[in-house]
Protein backbone atom coordinates (compact mmCIF):
# COMPACT_ATOMS: atom_id res chain seq x y z
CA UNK A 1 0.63 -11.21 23.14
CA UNK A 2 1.21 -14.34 21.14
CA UNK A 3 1.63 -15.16 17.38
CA UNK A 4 -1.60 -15.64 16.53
CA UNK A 5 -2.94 -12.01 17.36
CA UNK A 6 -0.29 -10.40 15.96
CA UNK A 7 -1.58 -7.77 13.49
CA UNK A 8 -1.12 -7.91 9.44
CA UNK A 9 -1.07 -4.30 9.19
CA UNK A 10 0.22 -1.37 11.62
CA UNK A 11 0.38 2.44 12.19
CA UNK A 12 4.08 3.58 11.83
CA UNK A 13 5.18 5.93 13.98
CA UNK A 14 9.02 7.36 12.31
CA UNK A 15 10.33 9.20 15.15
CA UNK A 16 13.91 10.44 14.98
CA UNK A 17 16.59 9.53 17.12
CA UNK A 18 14.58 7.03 18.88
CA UNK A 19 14.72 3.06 19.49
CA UNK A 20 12.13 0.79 21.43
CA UNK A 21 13.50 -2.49 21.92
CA UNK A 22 11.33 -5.11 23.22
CA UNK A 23 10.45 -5.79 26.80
CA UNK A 24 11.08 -2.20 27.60
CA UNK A 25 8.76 0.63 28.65
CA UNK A 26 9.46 3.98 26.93
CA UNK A 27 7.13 7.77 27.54
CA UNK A 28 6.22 9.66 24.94
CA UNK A 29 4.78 12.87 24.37
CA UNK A 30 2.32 13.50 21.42
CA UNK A 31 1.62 16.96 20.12
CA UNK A 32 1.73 16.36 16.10
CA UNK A 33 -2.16 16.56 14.57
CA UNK A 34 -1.12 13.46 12.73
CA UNK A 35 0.12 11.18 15.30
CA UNK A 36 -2.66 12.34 17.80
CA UNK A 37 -4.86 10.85 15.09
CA UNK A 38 -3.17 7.89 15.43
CA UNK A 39 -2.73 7.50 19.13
CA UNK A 40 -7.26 7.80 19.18
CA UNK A 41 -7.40 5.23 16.29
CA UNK A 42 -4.72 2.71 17.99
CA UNK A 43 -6.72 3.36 21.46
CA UNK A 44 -9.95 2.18 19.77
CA UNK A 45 -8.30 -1.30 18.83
CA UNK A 46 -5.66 -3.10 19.71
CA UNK A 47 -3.50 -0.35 21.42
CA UNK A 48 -0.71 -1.26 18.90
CA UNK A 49 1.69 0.38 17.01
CA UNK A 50 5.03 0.59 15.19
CA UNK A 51 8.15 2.87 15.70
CA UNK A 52 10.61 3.14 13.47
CA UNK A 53 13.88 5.77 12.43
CA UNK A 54 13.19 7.28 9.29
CA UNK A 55 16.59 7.72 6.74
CA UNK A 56 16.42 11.26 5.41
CA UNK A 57 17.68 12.53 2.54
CA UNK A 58 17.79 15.55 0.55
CA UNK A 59 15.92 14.10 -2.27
CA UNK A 60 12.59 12.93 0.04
CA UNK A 61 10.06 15.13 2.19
CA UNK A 62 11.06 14.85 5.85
CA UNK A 63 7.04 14.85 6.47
CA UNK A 64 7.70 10.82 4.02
CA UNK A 65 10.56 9.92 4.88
CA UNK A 66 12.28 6.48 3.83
CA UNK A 67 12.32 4.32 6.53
CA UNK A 68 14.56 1.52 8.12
CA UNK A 69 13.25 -2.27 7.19
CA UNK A 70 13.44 -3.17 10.77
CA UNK A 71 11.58 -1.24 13.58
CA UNK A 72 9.61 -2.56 17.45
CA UNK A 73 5.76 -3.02 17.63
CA UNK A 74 5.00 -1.55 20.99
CA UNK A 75 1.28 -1.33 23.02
CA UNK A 76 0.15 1.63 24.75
CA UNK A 77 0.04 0.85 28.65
CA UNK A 78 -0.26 4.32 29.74
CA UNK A 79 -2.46 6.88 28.96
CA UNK A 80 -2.90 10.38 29.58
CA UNK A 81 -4.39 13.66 27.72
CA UNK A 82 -2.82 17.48 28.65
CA UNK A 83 -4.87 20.52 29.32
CA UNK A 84 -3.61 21.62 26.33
CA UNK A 85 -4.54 18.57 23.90
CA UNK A 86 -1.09 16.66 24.14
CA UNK A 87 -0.96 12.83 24.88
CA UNK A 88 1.53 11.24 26.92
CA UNK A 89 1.63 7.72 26.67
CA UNK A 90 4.29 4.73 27.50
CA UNK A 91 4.52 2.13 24.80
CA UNK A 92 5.73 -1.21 26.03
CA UNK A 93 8.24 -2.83 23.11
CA UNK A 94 6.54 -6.29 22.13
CA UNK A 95 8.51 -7.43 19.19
CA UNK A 96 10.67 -6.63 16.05
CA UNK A 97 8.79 -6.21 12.89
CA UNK A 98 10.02 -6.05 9.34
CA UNK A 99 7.92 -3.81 6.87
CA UNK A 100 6.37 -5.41 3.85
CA UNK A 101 4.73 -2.09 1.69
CA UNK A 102 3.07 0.83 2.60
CA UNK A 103 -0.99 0.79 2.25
CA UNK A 104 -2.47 3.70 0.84
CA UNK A 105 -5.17 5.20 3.00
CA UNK A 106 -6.50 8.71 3.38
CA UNK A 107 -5.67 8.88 6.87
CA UNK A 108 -2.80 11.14 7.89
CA UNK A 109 -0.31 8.77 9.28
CA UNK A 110 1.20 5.96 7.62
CA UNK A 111 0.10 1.96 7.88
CA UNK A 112 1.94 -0.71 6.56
CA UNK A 113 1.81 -4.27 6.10
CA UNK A 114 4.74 -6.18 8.31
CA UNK A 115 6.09 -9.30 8.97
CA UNK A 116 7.57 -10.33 12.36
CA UNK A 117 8.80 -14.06 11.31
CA UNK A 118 12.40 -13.51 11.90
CA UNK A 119 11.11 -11.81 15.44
CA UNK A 120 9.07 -14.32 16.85
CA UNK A 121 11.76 -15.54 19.95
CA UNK A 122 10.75 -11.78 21.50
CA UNK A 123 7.87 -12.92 22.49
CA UNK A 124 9.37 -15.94 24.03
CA UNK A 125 9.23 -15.59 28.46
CA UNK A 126 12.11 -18.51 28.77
CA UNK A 127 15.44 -17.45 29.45
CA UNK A 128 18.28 -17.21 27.25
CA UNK A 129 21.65 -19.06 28.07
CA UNK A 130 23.73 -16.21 29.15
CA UNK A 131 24.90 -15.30 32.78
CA UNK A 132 25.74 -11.89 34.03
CA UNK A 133 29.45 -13.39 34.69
CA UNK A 134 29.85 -13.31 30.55
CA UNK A 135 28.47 -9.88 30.57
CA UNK A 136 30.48 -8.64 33.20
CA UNK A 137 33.25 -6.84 31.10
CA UNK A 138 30.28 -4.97 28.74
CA UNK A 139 29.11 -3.50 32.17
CA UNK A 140 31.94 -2.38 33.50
CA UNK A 141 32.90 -0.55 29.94
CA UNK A 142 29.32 0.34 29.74
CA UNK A 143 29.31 1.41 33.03
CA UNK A 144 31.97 3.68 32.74
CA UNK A 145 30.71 5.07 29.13
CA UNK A 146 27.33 5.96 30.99
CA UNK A 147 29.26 8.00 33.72
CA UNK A 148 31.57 9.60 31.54
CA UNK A 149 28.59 10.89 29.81
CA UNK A 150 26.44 11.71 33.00
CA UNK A 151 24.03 9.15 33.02
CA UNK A 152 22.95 7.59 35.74
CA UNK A 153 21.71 4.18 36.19
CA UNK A 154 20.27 2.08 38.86
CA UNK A 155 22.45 -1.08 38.06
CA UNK A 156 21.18 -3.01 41.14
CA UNK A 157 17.94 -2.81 40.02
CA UNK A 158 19.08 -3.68 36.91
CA UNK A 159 20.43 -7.04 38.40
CA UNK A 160 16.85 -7.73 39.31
CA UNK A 161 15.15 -7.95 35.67
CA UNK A 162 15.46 -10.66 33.56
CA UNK A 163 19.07 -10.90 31.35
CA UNK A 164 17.13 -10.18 28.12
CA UNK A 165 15.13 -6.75 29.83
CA UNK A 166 18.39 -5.76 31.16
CA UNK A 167 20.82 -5.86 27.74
CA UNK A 168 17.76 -4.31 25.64
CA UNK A 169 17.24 -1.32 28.58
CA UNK A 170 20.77 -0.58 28.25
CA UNK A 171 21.14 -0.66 24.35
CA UNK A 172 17.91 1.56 24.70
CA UNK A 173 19.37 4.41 27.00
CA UNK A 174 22.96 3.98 26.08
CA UNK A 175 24.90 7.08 24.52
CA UNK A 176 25.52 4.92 21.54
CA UNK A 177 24.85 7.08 17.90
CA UNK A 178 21.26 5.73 15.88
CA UNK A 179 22.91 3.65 13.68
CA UNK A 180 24.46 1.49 16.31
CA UNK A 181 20.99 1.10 18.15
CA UNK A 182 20.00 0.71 14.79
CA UNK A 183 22.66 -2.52 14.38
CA UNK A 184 21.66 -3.73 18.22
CA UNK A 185 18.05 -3.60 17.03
CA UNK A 186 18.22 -5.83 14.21
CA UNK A 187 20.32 -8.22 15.89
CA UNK A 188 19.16 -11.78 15.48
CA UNK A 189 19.11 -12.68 19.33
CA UNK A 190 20.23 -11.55 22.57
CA UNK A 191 23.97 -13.07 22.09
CA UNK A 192 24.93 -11.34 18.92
CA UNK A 193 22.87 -8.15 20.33
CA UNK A 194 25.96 -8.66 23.56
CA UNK A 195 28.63 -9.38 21.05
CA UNK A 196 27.41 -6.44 19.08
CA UNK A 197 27.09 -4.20 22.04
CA UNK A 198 31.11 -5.35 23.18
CA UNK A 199 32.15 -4.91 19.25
CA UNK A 200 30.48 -1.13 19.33
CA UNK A 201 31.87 -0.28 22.92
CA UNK A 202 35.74 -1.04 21.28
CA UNK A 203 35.37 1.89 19.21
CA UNK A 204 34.48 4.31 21.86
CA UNK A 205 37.64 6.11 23.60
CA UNK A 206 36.36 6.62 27.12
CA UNK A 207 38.92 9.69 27.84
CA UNK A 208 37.15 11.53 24.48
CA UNK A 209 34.29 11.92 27.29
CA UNK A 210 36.47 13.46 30.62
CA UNK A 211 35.27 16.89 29.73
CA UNK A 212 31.48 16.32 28.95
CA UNK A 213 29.24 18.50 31.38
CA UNK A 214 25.63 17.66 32.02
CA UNK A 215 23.35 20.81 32.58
């Protein structure tokens, strides 16, 4: 993907409770009428689509929600239709888009018009300036957030992606709330997204976790 195919317009996928950053691979599992409309339209172009959080309220319809300016364009690498009519699919994150409007269309799902300017250095393969000795203290304290919580992480294999695929896999699965994957998503590049990720780990008590069971 470069900047010159990058789409005008886009199917919006809100989903709740759930971030792709770019250059990381996420599964999904489609049962909604609406959105397997969607996945069969985005399968007969480009493979491409948006996800987004939605911001409910009590005043708007949870099935039009409000959304978040900021969400990932992601393509569908991975196909796969259920016996019983579901898709499961992994969407690889490509880039951070910013919505424009909403185009009215008859279909079921919503499209919008976006505009990835501000995103274009996620499409960039070169390197950013940080080593893994800076990030050291984040992984220890994330380290230790992730096992307090019972998840587990294969951190050497982690040491084998690139620095940018490793700090936006770990803001992806990390017990942080929405609105702080929210803030790591919509940070300008991969420094601030470490600064923000050392700033949000500060306000976590690690001993509020001692007791947490996974089932």
């Amino acid at each position: 993907m470069n900047k010159e195919n990058l789409p005008k317009t886009i199917s919006v996928f809100p989903l709740s409770n759930f971030i792709i950053f770019p250059k990381t691979t996420v599964p999904l599992n489609i049962f909604e009428p609406r959105y397997i409309d969607m996945i069969n339209d985005c399968m007969k172009s480009n493979k491409l689509l948006g996800m987004i959080q939605p911001k409910f309220s009590k005043e708007k319809s949870e099935l039009h929600p409000d959304l978040h300016q900021i969400g990932c364009l992601g393509k569908i690498v991975s196909f796969k239709e259920t016996e019983d009519n579901r898709f499961l699919i992994e969407l690889k994150g490509l880039i951070r888009f910013k919505i424009e409007k909403e185009i009215k269309s008859e279909k079921k799902y919503r499209e919008f018009e976006v505009n990835f300017n501000n995103f274009l250095s996620d499409l960039d393969d070169k390197k950013e300036s940080i080593k893994f000795s800076d990030l050291e203290l984040i992984f220890k304290d994330l380290k230790s957030l992730f096992e307090k919580r019972g998840f587990i992480i294969n951190w050497k294999a982690l040491e084998n992606q690139s620095l940018d695929e490793t700090i936006n896999a770990l803001a992806m699965a990390s017990p942080f709330t929405v609105e702080e994957k929210q803030v790591l998503l919509e940070a300008k590049n991969l420094d601030i997204r470490k600064t923000k990720i050392a700033e949000i780990l500060t306000t976590y008590t690690f001993d509020q976790y001692n007791n947490t069971t996974v089932q």
